[in-house]
PDB file of N, CA and C in Angstrom:
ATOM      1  N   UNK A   1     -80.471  75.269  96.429  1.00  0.00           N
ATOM      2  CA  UNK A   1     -81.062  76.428  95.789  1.00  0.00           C
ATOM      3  C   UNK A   1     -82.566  76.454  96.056  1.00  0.00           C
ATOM      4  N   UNK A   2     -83.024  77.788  96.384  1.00  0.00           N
ATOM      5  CA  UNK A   2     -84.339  77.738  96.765  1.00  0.00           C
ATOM      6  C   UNK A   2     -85.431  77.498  95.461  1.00  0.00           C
ATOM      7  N   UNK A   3     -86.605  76.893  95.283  1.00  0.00           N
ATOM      8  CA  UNK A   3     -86.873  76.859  94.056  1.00  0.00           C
ATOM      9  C   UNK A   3     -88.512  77.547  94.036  1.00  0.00           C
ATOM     10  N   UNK A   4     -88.715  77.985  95.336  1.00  0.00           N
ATOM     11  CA  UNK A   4     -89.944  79.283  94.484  1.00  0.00           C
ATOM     12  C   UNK A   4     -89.716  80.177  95.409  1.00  0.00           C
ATOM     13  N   UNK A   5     -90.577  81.296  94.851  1.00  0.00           N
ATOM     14  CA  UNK A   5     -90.467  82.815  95.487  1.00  0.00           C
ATOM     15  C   UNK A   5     -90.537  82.553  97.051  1.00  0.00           C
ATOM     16  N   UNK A   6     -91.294  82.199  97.563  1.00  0.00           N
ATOM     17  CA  UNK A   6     -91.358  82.014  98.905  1.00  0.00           C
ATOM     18  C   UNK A   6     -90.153  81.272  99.550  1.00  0.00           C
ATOM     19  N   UNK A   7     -89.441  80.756  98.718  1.00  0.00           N
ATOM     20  CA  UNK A   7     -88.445  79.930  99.370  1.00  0.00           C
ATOM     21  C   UNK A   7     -87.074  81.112  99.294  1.00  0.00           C
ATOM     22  N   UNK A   8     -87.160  81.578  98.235  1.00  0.00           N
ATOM     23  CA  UNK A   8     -85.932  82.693  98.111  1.00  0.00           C
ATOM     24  C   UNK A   8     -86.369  83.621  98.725  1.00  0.00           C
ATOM     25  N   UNK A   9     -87.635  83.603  99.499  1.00  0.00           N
ATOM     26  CA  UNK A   9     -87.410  85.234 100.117  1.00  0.00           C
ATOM     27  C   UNK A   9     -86.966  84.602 101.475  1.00  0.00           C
ATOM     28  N   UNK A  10     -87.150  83.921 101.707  1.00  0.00           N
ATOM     29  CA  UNK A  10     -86.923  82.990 103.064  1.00  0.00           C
ATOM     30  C   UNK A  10     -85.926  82.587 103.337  1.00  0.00           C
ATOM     31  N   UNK A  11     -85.087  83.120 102.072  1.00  0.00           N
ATOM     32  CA  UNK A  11     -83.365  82.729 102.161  1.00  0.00           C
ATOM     33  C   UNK A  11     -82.872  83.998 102.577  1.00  0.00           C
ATOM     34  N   UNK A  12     -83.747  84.783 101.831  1.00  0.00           N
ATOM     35  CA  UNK A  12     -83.342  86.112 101.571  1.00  0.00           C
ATOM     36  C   UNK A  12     -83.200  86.655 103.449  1.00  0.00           C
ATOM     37  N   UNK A  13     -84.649  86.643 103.570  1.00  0.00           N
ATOM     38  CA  UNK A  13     -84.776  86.900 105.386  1.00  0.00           C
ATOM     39  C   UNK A  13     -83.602  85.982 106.313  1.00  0.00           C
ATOM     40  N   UNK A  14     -83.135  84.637 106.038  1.00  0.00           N
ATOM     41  CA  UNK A  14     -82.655  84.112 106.746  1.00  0.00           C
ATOM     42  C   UNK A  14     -80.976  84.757 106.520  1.00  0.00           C
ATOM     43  N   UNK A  15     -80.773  85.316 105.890  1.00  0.00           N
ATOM     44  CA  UNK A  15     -79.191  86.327 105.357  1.00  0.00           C
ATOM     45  C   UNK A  15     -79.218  87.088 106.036  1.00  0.00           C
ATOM     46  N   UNK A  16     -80.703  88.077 106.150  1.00  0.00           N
ATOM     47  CA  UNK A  16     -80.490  89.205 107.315  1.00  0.00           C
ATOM     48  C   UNK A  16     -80.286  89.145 108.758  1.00  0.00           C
ATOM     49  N   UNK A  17     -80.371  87.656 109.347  1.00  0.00           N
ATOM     50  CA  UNK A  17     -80.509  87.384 110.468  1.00  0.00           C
ATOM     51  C   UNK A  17     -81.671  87.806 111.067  1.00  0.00           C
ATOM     52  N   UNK A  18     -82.983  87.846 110.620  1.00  0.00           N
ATOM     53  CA  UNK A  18     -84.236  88.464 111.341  1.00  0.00           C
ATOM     54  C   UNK A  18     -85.037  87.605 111.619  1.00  0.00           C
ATOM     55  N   UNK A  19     -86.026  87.833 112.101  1.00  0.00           N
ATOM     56  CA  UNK A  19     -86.977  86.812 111.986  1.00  0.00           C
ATOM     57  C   UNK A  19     -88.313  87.375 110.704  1.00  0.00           C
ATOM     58  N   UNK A  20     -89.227  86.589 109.883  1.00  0.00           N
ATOM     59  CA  UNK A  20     -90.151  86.940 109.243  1.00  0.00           C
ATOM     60  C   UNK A  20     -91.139  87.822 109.910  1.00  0.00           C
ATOM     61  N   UNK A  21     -91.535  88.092 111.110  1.00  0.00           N
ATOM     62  CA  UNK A  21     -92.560  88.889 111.567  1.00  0.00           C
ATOM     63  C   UNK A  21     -91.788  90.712 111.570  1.00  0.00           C
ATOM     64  N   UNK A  22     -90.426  90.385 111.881  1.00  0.00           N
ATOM     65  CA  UNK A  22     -89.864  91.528 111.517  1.00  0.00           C
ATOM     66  C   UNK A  22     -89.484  92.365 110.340  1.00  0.00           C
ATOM     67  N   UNK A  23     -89.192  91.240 109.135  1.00  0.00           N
ATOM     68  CA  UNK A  23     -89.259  91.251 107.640  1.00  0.00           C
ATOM     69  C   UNK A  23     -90.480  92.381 107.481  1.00  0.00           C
ATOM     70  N   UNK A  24     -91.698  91.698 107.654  1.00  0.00           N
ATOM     71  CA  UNK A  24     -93.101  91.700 106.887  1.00  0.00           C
ATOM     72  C   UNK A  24     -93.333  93.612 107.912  1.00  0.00           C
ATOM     73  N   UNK A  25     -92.787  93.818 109.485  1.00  0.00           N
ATOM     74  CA  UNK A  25     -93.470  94.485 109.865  1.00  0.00           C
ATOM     75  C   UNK A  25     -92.432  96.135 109.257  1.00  0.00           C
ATOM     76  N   UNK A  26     -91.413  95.197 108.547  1.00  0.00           N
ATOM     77  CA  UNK A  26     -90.588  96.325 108.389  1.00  0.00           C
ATOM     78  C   UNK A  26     -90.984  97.012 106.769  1.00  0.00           C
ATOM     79  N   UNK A  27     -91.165  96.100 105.976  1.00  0.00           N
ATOM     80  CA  UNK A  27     -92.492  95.881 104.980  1.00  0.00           C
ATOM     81  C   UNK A  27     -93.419  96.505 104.535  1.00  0.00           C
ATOM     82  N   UNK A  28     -93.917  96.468 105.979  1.00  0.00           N
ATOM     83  CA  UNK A  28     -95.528  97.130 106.140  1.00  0.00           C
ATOM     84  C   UNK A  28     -96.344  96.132 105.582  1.00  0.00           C
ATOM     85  N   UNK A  29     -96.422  94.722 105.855  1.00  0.00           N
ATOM     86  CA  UNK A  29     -96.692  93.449 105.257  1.00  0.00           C
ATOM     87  C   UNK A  29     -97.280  93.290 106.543  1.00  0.00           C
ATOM     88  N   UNK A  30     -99.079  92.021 106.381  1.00  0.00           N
ATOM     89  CA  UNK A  30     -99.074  91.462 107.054  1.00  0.00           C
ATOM     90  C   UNK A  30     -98.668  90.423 107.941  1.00  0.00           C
ATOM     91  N   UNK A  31     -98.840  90.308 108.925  1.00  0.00           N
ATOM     92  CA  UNK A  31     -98.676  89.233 109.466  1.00  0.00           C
ATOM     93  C   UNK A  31     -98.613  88.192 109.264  1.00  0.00           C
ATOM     94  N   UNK A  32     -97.824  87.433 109.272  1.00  0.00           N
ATOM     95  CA  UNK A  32     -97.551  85.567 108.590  1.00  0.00           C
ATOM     96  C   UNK A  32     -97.875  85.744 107.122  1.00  0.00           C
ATOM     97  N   UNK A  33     -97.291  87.095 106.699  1.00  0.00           N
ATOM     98  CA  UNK A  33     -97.623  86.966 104.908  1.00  0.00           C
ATOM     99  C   UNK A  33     -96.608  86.066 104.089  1.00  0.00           C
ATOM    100  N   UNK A  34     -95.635  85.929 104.698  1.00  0.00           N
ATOM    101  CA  UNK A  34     -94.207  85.581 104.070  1.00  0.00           C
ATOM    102  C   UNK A  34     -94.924  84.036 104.620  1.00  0.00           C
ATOM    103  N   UNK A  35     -95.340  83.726 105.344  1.00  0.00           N
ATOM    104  CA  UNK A  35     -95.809  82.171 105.572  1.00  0.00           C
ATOM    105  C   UNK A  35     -97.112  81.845 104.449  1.00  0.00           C
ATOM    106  N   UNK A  36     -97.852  82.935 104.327  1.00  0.00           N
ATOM    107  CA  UNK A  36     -98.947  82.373 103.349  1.00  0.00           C
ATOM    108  C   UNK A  36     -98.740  82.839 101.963  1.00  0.00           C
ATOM    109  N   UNK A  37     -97.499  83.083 101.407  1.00  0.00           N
ATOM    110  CA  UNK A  37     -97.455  83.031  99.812  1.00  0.00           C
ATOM    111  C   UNK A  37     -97.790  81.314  99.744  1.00  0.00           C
ATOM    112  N   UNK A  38     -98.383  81.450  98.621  1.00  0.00           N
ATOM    113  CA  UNK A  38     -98.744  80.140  97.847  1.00  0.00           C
ATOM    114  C   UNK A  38     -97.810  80.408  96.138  1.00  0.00           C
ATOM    115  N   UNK A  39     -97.835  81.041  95.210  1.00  0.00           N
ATOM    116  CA  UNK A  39     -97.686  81.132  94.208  1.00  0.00           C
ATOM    117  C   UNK A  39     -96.667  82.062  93.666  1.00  0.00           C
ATOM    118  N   UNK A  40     -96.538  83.386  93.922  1.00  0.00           N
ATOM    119  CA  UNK A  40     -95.566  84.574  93.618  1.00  0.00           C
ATOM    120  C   UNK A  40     -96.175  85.824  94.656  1.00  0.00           C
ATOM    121  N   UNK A  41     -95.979  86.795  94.289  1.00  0.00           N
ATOM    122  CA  UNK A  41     -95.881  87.820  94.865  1.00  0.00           C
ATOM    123  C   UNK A  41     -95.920  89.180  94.141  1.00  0.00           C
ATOM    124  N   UNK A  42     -96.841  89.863  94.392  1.00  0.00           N
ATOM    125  CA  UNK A  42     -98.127  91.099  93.922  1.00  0.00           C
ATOM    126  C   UNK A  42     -97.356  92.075  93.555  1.00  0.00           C
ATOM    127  N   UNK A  43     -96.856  92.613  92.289  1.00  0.00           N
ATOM    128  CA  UNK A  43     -95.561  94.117  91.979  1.00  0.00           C
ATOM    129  C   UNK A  43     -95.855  95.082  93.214  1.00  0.00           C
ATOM    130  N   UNK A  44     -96.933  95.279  93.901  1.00  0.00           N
ATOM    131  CA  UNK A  44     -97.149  96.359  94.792  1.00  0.00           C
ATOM    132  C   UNK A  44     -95.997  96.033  95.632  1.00  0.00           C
ATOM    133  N   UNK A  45     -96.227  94.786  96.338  1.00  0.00           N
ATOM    134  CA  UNK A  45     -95.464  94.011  97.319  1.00  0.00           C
ATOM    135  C   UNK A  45     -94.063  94.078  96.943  1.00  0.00           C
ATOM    136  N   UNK A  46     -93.865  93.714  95.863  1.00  0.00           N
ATOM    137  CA  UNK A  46     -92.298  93.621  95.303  1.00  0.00           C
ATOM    138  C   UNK A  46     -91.700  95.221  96.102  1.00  0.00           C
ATOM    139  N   UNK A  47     -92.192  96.150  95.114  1.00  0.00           N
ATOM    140  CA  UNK A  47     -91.637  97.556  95.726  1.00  0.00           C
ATOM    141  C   UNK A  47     -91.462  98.061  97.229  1.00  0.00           C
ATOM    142  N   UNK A  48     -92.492  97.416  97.767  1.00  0.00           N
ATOM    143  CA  UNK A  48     -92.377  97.590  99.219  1.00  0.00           C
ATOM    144  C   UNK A  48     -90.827  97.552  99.870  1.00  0.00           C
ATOM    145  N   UNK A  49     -91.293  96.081  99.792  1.00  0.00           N
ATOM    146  CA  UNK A  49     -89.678  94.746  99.392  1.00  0.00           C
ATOM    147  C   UNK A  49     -88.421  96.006  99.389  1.00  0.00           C
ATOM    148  N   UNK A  50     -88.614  96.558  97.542  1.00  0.00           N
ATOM    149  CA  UNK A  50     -87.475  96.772  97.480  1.00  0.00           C
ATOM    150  C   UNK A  50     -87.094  98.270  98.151  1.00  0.00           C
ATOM    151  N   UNK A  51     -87.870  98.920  98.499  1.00  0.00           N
ATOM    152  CA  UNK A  51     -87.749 100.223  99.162  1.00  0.00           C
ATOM    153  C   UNK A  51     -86.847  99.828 100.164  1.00  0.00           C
ATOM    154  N   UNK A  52     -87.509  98.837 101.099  1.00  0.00           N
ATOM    155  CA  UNK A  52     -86.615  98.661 102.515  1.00  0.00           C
ATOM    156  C   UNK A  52     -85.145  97.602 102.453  1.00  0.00           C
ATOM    157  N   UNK A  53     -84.776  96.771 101.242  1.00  0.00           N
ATOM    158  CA  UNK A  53     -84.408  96.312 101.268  1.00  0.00           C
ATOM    159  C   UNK A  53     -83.528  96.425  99.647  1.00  0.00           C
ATOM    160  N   UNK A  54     -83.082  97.586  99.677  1.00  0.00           N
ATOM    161  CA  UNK A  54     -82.429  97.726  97.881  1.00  0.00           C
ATOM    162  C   UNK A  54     -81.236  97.106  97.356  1.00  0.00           C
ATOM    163  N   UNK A  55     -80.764  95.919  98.727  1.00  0.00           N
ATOM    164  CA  UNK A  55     -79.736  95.102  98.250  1.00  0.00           C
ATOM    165  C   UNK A  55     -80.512  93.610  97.909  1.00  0.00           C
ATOM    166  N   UNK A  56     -81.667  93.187  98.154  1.00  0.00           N
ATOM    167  CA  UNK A  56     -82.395  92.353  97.452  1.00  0.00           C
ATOM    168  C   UNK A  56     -82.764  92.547  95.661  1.00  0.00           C
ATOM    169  N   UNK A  57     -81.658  91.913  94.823  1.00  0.00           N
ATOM    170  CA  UNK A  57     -81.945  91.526  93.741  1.00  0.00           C
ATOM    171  C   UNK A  57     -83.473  90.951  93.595  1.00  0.00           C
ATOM    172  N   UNK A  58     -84.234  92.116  93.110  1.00  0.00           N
ATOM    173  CA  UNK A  58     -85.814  91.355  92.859  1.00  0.00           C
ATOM    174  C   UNK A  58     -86.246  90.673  92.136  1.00  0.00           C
ATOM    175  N   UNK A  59     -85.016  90.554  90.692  1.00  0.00           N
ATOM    176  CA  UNK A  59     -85.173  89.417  89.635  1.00  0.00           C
ATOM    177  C   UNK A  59     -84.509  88.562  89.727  1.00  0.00           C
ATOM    178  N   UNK A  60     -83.825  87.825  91.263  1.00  0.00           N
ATOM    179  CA  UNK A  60     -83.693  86.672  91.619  1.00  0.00           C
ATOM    180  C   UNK A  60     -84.848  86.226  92.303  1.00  0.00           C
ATOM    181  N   UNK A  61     -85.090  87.213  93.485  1.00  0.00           N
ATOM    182  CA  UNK A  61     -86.613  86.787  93.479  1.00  0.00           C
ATOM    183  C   UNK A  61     -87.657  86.334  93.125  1.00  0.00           C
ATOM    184  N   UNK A  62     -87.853  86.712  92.268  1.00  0.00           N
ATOM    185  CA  UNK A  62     -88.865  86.499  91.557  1.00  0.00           C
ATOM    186  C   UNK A  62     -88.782  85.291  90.272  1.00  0.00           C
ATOM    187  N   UNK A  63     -87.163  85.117  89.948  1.00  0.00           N
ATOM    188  CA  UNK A  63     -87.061  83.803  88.938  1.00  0.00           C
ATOM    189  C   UNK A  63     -85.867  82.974  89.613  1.00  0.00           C
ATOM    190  N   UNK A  64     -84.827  83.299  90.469  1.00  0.00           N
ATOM    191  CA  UNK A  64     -83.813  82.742  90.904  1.00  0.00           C
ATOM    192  C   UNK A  64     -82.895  82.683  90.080  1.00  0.00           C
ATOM    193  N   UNK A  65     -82.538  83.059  89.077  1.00  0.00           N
ATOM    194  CA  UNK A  65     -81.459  83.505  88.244  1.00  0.00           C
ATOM    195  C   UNK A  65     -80.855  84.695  89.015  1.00  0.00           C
ATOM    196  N   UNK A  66     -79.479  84.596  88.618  1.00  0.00           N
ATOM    197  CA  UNK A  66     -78.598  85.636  88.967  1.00  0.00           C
ATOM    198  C   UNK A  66     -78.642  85.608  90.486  1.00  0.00           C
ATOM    199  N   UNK A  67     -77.923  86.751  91.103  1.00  0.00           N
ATOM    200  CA  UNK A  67     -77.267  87.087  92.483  1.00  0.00           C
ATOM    201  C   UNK A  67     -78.630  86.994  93.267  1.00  0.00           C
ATOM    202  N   UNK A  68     -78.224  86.749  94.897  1.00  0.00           N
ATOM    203  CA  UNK A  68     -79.311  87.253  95.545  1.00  0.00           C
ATOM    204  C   UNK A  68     -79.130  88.642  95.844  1.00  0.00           C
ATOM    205  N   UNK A  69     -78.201  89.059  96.246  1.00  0.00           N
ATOM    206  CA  UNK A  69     -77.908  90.847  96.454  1.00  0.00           C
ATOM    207  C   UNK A  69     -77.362  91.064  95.088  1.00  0.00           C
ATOM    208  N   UNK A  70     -77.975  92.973  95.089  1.00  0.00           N
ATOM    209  CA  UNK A  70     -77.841  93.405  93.754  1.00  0.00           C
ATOM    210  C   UNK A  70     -76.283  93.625  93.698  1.00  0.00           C
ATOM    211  N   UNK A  71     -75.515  94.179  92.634  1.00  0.00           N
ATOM    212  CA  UNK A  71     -73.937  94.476  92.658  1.00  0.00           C
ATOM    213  C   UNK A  71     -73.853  95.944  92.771  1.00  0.00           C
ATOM    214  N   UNK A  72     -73.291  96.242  94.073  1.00  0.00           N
ATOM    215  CA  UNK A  72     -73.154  97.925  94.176  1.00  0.00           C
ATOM    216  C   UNK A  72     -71.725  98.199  93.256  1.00  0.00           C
ATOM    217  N   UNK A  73     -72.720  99.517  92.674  1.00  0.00           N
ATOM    218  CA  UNK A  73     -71.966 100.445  92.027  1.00  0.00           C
ATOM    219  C   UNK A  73     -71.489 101.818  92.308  1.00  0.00           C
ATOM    220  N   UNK A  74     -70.462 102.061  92.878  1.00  0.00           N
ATOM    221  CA  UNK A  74     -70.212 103.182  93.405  1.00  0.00           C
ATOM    222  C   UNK A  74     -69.153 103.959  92.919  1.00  0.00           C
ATOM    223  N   UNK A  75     -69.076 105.393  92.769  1.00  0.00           N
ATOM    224  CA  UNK A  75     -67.551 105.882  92.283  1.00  0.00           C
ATOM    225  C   UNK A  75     -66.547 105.953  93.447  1.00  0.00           C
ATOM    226  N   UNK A  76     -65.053 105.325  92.417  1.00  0.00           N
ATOM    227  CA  UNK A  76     -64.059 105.179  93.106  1.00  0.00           C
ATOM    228  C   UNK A  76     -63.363 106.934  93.382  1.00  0.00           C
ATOM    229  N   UNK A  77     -62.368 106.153  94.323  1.00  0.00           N
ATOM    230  CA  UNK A  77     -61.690 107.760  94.400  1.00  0.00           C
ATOM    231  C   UNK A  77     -60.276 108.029  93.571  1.00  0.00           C
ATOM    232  N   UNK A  78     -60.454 106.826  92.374  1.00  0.00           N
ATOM    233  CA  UNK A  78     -59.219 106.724  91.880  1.00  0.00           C
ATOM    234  C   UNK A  78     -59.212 107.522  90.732  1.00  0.00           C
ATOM    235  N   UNK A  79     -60.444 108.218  90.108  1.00  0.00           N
ATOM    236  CA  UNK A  79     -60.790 109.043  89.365  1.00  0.00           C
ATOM    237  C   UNK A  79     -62.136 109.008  88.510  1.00  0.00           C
ATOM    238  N   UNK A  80     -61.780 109.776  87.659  1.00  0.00           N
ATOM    239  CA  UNK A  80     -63.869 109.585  86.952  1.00  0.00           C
ATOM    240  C   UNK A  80     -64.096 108.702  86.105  1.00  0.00           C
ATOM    241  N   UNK A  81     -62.941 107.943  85.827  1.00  0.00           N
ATOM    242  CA  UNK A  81     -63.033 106.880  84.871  1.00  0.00           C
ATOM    243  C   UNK A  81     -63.118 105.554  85.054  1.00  0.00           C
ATOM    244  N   UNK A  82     -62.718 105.505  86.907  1.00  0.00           N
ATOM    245  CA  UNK A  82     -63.226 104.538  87.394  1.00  0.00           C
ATOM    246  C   UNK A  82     -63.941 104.082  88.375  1.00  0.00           C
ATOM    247  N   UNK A  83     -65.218 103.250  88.068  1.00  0.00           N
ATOM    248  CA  UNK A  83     -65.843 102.801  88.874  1.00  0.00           C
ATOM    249  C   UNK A  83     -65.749 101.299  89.992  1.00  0.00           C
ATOM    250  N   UNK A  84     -66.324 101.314  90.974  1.00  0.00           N
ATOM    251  CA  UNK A  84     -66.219  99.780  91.798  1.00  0.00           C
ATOM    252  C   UNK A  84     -67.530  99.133  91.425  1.00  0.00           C
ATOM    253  N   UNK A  85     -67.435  97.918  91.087  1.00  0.00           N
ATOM    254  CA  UNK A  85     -68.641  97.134  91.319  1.00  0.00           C
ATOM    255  C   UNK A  85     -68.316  95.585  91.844  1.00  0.00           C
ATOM    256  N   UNK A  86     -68.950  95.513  92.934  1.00  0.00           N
ATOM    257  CA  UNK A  86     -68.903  94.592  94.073  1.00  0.00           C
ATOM    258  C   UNK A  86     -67.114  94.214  94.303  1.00  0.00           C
ATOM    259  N   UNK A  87     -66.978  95.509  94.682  1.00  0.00           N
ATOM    260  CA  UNK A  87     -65.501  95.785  95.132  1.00  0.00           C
ATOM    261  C   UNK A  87     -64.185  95.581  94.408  1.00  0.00           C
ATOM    262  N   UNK A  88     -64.840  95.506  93.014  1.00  0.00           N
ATOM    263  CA  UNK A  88     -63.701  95.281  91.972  1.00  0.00           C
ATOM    264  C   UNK A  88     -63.533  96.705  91.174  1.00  0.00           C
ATOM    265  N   UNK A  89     -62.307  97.106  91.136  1.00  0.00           N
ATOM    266  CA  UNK A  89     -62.428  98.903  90.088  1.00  0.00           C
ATOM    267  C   UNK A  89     -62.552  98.240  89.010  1.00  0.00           C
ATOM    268  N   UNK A  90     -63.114  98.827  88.281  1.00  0.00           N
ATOM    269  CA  UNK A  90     -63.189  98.815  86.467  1.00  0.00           C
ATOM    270  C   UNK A  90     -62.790 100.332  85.866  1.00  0.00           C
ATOM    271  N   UNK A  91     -62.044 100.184  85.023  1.00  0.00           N
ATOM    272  CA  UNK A  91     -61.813 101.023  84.134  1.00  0.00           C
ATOM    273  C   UNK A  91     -62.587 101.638  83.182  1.00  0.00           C
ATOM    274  N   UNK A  92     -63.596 102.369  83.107  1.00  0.00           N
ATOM    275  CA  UNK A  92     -64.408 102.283  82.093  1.00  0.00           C
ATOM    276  C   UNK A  92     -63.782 102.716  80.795  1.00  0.00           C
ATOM    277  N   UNK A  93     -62.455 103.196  80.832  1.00  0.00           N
ATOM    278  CA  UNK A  93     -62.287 103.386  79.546  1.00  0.00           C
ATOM    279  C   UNK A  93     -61.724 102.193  78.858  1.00  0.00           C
ATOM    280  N   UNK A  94     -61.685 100.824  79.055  1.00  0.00           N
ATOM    281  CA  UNK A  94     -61.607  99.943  78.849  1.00  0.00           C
ATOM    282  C   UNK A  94     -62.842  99.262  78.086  1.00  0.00           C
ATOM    283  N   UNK A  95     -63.915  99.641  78.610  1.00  0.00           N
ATOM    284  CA  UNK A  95     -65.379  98.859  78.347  1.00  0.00           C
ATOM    285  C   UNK A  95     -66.351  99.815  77.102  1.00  0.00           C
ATOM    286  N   UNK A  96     -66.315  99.129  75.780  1.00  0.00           N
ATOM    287  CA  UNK A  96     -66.809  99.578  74.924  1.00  0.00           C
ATOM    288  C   UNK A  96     -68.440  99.568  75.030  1.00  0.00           C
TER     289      UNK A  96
END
């Protein structure tokens, strides 16, 4: 388990199969920025992040709790009552 921000984003990049200069330029991040975090990472930055990348869970990021990708929620075609989340239907008329 990665144990600081820089290490989970570095997991995070290494999932996409990219390299970090491509990360950061896709970003709009400097150059070797993902190499020079020292501590956390600036809310501006976060959003960047999550614009280009909205399957990055940013509050694993940022604490490592929970998923690294967020859980998509999408409507099924099985009707309006049920939804998929991370490919499981739920019933919502089940869920109080």
């Amino acid at each position: 388990m990665a144990n600081s921000v820089k290490d989970r984003l570095i997991q995070f990049i290494d999932s996409k199969v990219i390299s970090k200069n491509v990360f950061e330029k896709a970003c709009g991040l400097s150059t070797r920025y993902v190499s020079n975090i020292r501590q956390s990472i600036q809310p501006d930055t976060i959003k960047k992040i999550a614009l280009i990348y909205p399957e990055l869970n940013t509050g694993w990021l940022l604490t490592g709790e929970g998923e690294m990708l967020r859980s998509e929620v999408s409507q099924s075609s099985k009707g309006d009552n049920t939804i998929q989340v991370s490919g499981n239907n739920v019933d919502m008329r089940n869920i109080n």
